[in-house]
Protein backbone atom coordinates (compact mmCIF):
# COMPACT_ATOMS: atom_id res chain seq x y z
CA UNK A 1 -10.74 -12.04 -10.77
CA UNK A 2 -7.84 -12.29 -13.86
CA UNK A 3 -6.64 -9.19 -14.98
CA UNK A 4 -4.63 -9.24 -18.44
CA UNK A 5 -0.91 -9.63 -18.17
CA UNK A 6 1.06 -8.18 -20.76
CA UNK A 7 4.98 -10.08 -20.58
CA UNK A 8 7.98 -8.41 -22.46
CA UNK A 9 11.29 -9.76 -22.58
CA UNK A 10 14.21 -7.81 -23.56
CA UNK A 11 17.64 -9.16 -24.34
CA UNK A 12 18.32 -9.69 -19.87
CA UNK A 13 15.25 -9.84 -18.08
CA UNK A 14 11.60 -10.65 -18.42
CA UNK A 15 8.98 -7.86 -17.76
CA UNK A 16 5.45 -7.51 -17.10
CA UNK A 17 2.49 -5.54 -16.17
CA UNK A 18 -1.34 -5.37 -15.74
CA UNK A 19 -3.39 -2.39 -17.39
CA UNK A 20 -6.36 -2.55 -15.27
CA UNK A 21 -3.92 -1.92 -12.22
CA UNK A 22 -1.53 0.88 -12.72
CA UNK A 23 2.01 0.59 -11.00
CA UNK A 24 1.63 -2.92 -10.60
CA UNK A 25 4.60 -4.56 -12.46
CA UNK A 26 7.46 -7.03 -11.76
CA UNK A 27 11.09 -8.03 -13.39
CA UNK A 28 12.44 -11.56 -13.25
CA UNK A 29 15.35 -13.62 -15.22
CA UNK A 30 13.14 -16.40 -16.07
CA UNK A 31 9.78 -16.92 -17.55
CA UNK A 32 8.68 -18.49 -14.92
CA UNK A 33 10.08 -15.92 -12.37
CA UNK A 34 8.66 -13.41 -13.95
CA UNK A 35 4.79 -15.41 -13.98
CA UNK A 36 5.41 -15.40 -10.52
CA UNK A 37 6.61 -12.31 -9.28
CA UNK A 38 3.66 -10.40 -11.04
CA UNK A 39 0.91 -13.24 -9.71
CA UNK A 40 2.71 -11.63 -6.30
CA UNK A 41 2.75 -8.42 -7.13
CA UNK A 42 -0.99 -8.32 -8.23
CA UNK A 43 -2.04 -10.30 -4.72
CA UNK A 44 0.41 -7.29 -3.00
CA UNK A 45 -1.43 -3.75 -4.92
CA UNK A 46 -5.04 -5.64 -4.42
CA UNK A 47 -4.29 -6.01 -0.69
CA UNK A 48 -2.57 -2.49 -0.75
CA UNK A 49 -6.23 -1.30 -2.18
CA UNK A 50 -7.99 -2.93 0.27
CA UNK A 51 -5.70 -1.14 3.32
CA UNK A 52 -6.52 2.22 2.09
CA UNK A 53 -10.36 1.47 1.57
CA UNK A 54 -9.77 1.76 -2.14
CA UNK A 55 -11.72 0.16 -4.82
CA UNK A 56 -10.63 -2.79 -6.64
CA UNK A 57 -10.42 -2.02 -10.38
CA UNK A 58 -12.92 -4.55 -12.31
CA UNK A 59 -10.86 -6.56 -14.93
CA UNK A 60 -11.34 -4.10 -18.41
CA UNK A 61 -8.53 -5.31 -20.61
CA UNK A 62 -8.36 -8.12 -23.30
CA UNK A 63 -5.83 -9.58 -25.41
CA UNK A 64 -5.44 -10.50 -28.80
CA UNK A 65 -3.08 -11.47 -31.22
CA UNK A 66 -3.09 -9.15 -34.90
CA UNK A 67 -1.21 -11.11 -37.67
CA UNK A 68 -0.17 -8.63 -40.55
């Protein structure tokens, strides 16, 4: 599945979090860190979901780009 992303960076670290999954988000330094740490943390609440005989969300959110 790919979930939407949604990347922030402030003026010291990188964010990031998925909407379809709430509570799943990561920090890192880099860009890169940061594309990493969420691929991680996204493998880590789907597993978690799976454990507790959860359902896995289905992949709702999209992404665009709004030019005013």
């Amino acid at each position: 599945m790919k979930y939407v992303v949604v990347y922030e960076r402030t003026a010291n670290i990188y964010s990031a979090y998925v909407p379809d999954l709430p509570g799943c988000v990561a920090t890192g330094r880099t860009r890169n860190e940061i594309e990493r740490s969420i691929r991680e943390a996204i493998a880590f609440h789907i597993d978690g979901l799976r454990a507790e005989q959860q359902p896995i969300p289905e992949p709702s959110a999209w992404s665009d780009m709004a030019e005013v």
